[in-house]
C-alpha atoms as a PDB file:
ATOM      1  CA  UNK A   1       6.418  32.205  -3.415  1.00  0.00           C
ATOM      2  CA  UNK A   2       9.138  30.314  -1.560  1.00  0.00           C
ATOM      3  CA  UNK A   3       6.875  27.546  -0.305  1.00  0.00           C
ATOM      4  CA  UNK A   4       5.249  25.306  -3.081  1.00  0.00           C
ATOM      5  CA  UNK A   5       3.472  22.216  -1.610  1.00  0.00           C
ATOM      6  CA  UNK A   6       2.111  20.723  -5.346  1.00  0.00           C
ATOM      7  CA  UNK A   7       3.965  19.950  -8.107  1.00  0.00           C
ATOM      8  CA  UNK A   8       4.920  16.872 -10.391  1.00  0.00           C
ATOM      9  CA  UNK A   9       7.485  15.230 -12.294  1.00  0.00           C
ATOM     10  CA  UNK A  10       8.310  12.760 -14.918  1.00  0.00           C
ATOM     11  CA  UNK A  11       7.843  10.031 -12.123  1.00  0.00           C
ATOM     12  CA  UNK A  12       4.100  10.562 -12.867  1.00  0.00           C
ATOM     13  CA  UNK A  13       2.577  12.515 -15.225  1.00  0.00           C
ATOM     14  CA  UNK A  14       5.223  15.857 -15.213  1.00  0.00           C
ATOM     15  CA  UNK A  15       7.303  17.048 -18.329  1.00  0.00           C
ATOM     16  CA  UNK A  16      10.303  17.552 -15.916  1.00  0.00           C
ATOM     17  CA  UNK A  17      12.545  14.911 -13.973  1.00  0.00           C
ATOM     18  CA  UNK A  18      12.956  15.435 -10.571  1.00  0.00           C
ATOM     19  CA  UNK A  19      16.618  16.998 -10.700  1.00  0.00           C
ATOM     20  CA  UNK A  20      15.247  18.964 -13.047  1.00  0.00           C
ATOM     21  CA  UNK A  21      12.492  20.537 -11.216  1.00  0.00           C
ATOM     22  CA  UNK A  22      14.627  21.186  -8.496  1.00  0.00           C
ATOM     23  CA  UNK A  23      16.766  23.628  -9.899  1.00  0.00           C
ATOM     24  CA  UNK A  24      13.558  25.013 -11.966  1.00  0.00           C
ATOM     25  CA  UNK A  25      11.793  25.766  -8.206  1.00  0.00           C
ATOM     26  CA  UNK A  26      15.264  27.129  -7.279  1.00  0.00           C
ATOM     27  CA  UNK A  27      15.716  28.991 -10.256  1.00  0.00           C
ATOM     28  CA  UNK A  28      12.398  30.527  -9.010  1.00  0.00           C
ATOM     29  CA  UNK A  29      12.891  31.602  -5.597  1.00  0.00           C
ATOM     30  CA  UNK A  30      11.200  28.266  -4.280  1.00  0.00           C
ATOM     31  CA  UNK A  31      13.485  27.157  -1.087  1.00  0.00           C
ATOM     32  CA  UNK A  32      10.924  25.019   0.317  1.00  0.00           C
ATOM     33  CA  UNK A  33       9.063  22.680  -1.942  1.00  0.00           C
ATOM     34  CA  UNK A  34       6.817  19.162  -1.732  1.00  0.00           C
ATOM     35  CA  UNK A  35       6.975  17.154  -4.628  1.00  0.00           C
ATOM     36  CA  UNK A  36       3.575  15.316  -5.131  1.00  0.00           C
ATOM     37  CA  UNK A  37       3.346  12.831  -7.768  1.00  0.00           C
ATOM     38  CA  UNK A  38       0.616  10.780  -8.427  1.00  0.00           C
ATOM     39  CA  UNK A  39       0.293   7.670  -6.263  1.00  0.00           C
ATOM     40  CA  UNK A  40       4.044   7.303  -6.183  1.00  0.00           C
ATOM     41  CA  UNK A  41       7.605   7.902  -4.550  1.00  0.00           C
ATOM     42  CA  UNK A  42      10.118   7.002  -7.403  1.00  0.00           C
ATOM     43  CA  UNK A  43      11.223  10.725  -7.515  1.00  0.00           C
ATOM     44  CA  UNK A  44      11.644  11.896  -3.873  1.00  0.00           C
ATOM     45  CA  UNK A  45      15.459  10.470  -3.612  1.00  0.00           C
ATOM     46  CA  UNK A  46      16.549  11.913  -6.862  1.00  0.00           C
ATOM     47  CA  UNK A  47      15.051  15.032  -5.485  1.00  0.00           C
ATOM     48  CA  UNK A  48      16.153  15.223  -2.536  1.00  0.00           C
ATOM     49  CA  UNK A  49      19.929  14.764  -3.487  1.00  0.00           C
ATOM     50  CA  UNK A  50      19.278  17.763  -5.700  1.00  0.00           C
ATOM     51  CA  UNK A  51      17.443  20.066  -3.152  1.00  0.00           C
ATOM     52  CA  UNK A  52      20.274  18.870  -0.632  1.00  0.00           C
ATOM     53  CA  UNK A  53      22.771  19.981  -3.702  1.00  0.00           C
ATOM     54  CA  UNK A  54      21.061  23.594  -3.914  1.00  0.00           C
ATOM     55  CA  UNK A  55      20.564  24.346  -0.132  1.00  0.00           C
ATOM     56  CA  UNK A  56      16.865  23.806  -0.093  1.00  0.00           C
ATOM     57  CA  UNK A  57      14.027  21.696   1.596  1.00  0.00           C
ATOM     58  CA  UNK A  58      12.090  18.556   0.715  1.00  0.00           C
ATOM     59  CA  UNK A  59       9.255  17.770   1.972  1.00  0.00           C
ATOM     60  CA  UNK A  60       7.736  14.210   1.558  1.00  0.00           C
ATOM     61  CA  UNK A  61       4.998  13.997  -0.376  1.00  0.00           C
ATOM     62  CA  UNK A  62       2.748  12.327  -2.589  1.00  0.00           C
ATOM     63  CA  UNK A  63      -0.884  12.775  -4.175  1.00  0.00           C
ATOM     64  CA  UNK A  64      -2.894   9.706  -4.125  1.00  0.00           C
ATOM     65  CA  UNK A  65      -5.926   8.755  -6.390  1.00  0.00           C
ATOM     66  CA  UNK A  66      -9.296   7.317  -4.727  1.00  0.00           C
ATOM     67  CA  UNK A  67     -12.928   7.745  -4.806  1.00  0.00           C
ATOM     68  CA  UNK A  68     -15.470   9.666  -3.218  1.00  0.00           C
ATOM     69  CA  UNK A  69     -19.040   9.877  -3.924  1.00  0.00           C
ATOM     70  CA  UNK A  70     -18.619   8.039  -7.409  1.00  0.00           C
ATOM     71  CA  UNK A  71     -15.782  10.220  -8.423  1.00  0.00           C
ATOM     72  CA  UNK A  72     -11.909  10.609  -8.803  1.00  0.00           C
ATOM     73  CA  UNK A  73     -10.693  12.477  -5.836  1.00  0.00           C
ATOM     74  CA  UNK A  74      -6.889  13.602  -4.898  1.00  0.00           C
ATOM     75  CA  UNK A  75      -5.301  13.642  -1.017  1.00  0.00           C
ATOM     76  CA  UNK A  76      -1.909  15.013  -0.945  1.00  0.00           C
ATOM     77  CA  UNK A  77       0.623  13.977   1.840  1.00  0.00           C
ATOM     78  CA  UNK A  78       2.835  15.709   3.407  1.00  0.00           C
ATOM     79  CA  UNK A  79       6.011  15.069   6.034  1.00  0.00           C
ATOM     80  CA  UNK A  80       5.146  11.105   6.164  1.00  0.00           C
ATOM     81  CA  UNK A  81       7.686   8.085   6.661  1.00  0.00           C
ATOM     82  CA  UNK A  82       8.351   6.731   3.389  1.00  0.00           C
ATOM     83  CA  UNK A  83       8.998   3.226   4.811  1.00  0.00           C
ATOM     84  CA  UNK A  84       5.723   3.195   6.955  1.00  0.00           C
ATOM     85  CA  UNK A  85       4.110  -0.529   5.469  1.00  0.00           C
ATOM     86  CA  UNK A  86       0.771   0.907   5.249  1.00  0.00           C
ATOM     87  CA  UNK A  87       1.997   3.570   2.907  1.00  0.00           C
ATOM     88  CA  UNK A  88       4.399   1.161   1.268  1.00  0.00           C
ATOM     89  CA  UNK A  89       1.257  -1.134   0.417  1.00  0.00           C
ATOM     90  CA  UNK A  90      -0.805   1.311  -0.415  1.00  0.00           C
ATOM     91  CA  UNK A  91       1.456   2.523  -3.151  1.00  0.00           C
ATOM     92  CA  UNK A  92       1.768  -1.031  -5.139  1.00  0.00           C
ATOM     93  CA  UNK A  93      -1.576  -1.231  -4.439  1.00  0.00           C
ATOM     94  CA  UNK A  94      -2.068   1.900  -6.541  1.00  0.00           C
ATOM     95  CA  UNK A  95       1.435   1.193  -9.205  1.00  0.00           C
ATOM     96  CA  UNK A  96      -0.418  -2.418  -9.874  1.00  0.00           C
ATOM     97  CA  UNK A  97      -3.633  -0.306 -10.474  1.00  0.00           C
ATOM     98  CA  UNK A  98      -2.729   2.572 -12.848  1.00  0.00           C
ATOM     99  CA  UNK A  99      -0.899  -0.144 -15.276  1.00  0.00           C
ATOM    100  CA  UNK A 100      -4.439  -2.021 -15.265  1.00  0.00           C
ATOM    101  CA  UNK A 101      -6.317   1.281 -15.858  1.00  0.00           C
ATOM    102  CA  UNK A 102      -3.735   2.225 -18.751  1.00  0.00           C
ATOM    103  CA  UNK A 103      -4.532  -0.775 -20.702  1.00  0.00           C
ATOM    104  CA  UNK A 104      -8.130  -0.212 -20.050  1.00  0.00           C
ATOM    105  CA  UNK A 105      -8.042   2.897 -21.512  1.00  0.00           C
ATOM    106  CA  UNK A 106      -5.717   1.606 -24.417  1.00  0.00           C
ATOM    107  CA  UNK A 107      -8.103  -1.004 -24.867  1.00  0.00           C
ATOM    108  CA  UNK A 108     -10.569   1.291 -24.608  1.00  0.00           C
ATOM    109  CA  UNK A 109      -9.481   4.050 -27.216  1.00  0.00           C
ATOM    110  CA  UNK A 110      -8.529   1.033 -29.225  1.00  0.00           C
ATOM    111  CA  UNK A 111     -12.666   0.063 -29.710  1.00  0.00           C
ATOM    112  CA  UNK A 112     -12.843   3.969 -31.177  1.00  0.00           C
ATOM    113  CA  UNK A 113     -10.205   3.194 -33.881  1.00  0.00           C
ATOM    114  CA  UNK A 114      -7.208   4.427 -31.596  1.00  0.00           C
ATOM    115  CA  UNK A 115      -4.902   1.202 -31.121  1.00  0.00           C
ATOM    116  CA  UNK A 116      -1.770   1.002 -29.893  1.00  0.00           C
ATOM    117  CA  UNK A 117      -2.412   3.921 -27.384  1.00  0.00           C
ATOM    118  CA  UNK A 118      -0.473   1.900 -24.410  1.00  0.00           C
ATOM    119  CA  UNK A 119       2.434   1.639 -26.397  1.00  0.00           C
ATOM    120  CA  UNK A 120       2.583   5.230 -27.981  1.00  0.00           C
ATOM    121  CA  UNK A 121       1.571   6.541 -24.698  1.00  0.00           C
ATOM    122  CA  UNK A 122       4.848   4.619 -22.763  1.00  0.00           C
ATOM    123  CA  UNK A 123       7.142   5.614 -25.636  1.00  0.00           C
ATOM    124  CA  UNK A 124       5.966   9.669 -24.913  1.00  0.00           C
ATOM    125  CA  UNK A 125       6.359   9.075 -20.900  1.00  0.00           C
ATOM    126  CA  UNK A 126       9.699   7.120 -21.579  1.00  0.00           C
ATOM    127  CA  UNK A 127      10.927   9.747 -23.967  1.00  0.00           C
ATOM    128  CA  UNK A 128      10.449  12.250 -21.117  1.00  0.00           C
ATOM    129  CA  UNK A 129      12.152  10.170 -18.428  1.00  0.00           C
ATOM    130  CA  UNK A 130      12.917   6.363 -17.031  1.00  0.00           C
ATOM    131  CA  UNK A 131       9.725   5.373 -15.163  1.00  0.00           C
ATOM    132  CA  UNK A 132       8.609   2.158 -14.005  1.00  0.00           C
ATOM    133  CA  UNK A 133       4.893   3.767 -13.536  1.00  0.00           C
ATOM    134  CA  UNK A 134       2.204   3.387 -15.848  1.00  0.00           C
ATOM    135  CA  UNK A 135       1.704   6.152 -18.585  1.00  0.00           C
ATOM    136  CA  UNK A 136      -0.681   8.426 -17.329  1.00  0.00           C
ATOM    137  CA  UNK A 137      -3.916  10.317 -19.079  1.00  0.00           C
ATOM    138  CA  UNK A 138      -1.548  13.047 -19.991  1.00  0.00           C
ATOM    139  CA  UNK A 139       0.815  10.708 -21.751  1.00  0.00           C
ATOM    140  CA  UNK A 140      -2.376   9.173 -23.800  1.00  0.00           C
ATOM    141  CA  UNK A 141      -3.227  12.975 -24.358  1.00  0.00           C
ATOM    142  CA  UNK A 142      -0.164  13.035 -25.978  1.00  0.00           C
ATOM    143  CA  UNK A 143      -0.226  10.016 -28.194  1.00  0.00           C
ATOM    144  CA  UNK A 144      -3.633  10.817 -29.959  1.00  0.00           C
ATOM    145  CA  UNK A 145      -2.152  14.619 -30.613  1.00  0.00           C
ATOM    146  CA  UNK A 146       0.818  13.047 -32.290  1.00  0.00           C
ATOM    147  CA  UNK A 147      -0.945  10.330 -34.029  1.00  0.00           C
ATOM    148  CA  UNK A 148      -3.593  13.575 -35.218  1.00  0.00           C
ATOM    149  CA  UNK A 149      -6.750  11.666 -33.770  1.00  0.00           C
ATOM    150  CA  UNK A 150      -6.990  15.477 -31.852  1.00  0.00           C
ATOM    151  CA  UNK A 151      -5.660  19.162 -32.635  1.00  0.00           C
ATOM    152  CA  UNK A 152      -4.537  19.292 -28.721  1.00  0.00           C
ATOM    153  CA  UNK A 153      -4.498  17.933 -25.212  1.00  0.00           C
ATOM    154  CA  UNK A 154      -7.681  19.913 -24.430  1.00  0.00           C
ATOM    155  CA  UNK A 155      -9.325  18.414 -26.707  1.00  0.00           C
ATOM    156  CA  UNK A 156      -8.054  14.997 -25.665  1.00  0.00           C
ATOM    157  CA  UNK A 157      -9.294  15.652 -22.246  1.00  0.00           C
ATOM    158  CA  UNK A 158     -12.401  17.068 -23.570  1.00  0.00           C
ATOM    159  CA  UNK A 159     -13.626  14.440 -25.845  1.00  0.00           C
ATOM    160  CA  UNK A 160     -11.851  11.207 -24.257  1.00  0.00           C
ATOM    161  CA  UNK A 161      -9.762  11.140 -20.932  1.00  0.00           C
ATOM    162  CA  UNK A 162     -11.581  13.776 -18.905  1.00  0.00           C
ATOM    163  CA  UNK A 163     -13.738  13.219 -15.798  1.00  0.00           C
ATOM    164  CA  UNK A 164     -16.760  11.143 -16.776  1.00  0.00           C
ATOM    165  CA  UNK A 165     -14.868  10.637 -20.679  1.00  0.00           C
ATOM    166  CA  UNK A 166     -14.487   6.909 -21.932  1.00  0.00           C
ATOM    167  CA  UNK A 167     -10.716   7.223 -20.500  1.00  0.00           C
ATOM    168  CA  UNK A 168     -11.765   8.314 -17.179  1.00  0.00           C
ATOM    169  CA  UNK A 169     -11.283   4.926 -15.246  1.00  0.00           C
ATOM    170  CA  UNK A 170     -11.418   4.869 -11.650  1.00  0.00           C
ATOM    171  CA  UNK A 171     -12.741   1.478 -10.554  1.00  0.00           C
ATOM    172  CA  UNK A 172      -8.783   1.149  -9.157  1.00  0.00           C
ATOM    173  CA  UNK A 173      -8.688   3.114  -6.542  1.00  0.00           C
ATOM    174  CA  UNK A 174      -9.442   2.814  -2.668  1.00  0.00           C
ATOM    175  CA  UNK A 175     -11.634   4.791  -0.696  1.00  0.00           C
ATOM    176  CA  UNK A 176     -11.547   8.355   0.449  1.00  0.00           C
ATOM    177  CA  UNK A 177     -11.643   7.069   4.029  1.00  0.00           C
ATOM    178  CA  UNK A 178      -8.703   4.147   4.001  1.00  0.00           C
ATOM    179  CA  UNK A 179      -6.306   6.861   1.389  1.00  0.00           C
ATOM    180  CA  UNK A 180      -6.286   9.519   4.383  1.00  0.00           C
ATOM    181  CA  UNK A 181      -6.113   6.089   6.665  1.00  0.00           C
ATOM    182  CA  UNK A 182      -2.697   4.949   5.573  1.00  0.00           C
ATOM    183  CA  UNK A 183      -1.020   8.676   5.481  1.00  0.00           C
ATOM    184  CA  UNK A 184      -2.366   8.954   8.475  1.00  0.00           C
ATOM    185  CA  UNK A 185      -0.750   5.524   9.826  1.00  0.00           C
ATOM    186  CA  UNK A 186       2.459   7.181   8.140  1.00  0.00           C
ATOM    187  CA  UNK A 187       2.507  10.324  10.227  1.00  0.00           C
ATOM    188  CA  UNK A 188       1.284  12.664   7.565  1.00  0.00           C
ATOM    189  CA  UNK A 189      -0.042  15.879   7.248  1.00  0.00           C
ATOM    190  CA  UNK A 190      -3.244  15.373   5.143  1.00  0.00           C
ATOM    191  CA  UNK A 191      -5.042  17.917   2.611  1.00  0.00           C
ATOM    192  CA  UNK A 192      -7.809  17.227   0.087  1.00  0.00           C
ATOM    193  CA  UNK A 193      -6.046  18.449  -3.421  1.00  0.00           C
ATOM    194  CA  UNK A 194      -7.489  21.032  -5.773  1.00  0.00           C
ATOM    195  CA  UNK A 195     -11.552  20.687  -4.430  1.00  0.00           C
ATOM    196  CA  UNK A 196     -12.757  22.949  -6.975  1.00  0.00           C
ATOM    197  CA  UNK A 197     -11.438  20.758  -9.762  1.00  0.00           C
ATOM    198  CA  UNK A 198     -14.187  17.942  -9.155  1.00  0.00           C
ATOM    199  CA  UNK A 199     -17.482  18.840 -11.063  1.00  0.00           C
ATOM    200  CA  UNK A 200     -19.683  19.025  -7.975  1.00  0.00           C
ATOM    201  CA  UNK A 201     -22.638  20.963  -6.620  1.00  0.00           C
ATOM    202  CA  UNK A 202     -21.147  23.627  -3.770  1.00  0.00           C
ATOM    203  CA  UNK A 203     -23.712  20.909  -1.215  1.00  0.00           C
ATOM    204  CA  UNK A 204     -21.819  18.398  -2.354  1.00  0.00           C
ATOM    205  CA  UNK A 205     -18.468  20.112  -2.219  1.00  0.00           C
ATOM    206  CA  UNK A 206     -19.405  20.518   1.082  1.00  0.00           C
ATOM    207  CA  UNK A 207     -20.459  16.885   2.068  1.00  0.00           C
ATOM    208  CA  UNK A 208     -17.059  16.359   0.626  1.00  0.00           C
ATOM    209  CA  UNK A 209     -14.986  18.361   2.613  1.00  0.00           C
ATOM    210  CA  UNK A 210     -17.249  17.367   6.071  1.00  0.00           C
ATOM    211  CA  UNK A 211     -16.463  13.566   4.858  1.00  0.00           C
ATOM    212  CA  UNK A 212     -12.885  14.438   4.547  1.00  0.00           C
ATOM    213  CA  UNK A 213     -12.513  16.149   8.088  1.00  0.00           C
ATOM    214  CA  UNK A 214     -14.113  13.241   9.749  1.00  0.00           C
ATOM    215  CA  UNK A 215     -11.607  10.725   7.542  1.00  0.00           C
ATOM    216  CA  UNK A 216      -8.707  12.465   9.863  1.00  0.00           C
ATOM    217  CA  UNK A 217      -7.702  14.782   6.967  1.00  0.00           C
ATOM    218  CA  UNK A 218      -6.052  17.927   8.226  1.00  0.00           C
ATOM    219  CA  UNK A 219      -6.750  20.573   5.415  1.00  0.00           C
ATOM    220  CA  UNK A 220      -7.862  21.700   1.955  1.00  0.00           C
ATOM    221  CA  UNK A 221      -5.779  23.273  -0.682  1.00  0.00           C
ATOM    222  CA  UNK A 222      -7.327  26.642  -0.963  1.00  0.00           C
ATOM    223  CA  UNK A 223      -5.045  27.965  -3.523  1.00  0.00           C
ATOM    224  CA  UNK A 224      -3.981  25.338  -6.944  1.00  0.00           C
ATOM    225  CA  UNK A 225      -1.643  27.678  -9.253  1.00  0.00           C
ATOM    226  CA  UNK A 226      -3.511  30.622 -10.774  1.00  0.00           C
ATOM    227  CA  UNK A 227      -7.405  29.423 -10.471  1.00  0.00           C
ATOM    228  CA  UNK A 228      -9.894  31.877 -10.367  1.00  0.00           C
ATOM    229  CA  UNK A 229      -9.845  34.787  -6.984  1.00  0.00           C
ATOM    230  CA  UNK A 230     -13.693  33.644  -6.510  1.00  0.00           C
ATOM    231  CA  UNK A 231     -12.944  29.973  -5.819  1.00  0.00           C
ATOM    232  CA  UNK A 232     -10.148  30.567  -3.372  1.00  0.00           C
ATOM    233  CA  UNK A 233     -12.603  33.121  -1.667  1.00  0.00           C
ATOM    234  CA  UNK A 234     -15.043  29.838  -1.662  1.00  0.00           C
ATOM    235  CA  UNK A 235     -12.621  27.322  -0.709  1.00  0.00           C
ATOM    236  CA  UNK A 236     -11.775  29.850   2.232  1.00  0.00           C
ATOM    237  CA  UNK A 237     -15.094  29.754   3.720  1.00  0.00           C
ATOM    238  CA  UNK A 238     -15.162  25.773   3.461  1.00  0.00           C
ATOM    239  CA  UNK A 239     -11.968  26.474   5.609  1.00  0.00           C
ATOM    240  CA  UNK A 240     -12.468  28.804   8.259  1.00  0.00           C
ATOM    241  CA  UNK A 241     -16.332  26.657   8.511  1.00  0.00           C
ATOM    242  CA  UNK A 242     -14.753  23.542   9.134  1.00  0.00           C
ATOM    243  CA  UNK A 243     -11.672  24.540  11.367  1.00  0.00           C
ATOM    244  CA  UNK A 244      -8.822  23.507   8.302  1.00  0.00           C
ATOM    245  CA  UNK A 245      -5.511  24.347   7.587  1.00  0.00           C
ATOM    246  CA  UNK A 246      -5.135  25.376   4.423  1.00  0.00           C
ATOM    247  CA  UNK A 247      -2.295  24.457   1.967  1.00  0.00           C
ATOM    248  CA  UNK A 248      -1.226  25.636  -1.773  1.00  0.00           C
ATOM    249  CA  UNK A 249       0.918  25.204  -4.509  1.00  0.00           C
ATOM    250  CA  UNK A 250       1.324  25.937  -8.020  1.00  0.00           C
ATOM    251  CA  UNK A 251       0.423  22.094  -9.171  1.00  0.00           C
ATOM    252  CA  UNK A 252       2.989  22.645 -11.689  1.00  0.00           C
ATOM    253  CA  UNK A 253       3.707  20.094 -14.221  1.00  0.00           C
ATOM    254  CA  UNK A 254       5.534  21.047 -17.485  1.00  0.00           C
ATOM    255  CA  UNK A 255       7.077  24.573 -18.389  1.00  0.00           C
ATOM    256  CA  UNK A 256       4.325  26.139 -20.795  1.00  0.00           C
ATOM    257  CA  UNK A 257       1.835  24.413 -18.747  1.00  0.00           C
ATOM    258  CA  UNK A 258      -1.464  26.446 -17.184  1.00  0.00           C
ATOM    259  CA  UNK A 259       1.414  27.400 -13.952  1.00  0.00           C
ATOM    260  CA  UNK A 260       4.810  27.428 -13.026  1.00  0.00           C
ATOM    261  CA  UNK A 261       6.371  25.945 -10.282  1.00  0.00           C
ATOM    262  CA  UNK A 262       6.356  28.408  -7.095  1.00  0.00           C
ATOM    263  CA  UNK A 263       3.487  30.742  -8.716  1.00  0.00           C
ATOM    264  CA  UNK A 264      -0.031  30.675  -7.467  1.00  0.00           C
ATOM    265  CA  UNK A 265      -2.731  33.076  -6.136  1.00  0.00           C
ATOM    266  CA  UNK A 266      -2.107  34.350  -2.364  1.00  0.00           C
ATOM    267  CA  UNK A 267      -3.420  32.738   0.643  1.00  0.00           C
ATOM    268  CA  UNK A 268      -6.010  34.872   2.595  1.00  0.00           C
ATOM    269  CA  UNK A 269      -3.912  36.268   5.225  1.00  0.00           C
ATOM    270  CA  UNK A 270      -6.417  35.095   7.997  1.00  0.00           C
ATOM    271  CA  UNK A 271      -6.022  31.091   7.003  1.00  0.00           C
ATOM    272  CA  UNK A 272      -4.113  29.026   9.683  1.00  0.00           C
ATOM    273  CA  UNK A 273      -1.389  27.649   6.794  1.00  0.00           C
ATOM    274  CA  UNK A 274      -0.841  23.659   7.402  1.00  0.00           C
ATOM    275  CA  UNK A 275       3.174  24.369   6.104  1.00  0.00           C
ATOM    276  CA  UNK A 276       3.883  26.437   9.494  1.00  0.00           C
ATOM    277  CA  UNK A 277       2.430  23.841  11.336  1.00  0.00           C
ATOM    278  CA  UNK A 278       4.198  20.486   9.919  1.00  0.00           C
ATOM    279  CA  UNK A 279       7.545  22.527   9.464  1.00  0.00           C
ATOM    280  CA  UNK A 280       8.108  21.608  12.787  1.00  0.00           C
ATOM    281  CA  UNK A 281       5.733  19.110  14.223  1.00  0.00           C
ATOM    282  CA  UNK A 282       4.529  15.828  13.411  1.00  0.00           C
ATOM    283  CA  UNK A 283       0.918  14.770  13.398  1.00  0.00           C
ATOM    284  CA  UNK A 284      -0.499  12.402  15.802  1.00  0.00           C
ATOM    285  CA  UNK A 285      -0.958   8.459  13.355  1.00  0.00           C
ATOM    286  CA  UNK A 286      -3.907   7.105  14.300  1.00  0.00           C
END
């Protein structure tokens, strides 16, 4: 694919720094790509010098953390002014809470005979690249592999960080409703990330999606890397039911990872596609 609208680097919880991933989409065949990191904009300047560098396209973006029904939900923006104040806020709202959620998972792996998983966790993320973000559940993953508390990440996840998991904190982030708020009062272009990934009924997939739409959001992501033909076919119906543009990507974040950057399932060729519509317009902020 030569459009990838999802991906991550060492600014959050990716294995590759932003120049880095730049020539790694170029390398293959990406010419337009979004980096998304998690509730943060550290990389987009050191990526954008090195798109600029390789004859390719940036697009803004970002994928912010809030809550929804009691759970961890993910809005990516796209196309948005990076010095719109809401935005700006927003995003030290969220820096200031994902260091406070990293020590309360340290703290909390520490009451389970882990300690020290802040520290060995910002030593893995530092190792990878400078960041002044907190380490992320990946990073903690990491740690408890290399300290031998697990075999792997999946088990990590599995046993300890993963949705509902002791290291699954979320009592940080805003609302569903003010996250697509503020991209909104930055001029984005707003889709609700990976909706298969949340453990939900399909009812309450779809109470999500409907609570979404009348947010202001402006699409799902139908297609994250390589998941499964019959939940794109689902996700597709959500679509076309609600009147969304769609959006996809590969939500690559490490090489050896479950995708690489610029690969994922097709979009079903009948899906209005949000990235022909922002590539040359600009929303209407509320």
């Amino acid at each position: 694919m030569n459009v990838d609208l999802h991906c991550h680097s060492t600014a959050s919880d990716g294995g590759l720094a932003p120049a880095a991933l730049i020539a790694r989409a170029h390398e293959h065949g990406v010419r337009v790509l979004a980096l998304t990191d998690h509730d943060t904009l550290e990389g987009l300047e050191e990526a954008r010098a090195a798109a600029l560098a390789l004859d390719m396209q940036l697009i803004n973006g970002v994928e912010l953390s809030c809550t929804w029904g009691g759970a961890t939900i993910h809005v990516l923006g796209y196309g948005f002014d990076v010095t719109a104040q809401p935005l700006v806020d927003a995003i030290e709202q969220l820096h200031h809470g994902r260091w406070l959620r990293a020590e309360e998972i340290s703290r909390k792996l520490a009451m389970k005979g882990m300690p020290d998983a802040l520290e060995g966790a910002r030593a893995i993320q530092q190792a990878l690249g400078d960041s002044a973000n907190a380490p992320a559940r990946p990073h903690f993953a990491d740690f408890m592999v290399q300290r031998g508390y697990v075999k792997d990440r999946a088990e990590a996840f599995r046993k300890w960080l993963g949705a509902g998991k002791l290291g699954d904190v979320k009592q940080h982030w805003p609302t569903l409703e003010d996250t697509v708020a503020t991209l909104r009062a930055a001029n984005a272009w707003v889709s609700l990330a990976h909706p298969w990934h949340y453990d939900f009924t399909r009812s309450k997939r779809r109470k999500l999606v409907a609570d979404f739409l009348q947010a202001g959001g402006h699409a799902i992501e139908v297609v994250n890397g390589l998941q499964p033909a019959d939940q794109v076919g689902s996700l597709s119906i959500l679509a076309r039911e609600f009147g969304l543009l769609v959006s996809a990507g590969s939500d690559f974040h490490a090489p050896g990872g479950w995708s690489e950057i610029g690969v994922y399932r097709p979009v079903p060729e009948d899906l209005p596609l949000l990235w022909s519509r922002f590539k040359n317009e600009q929303p209407t902020a509320v």
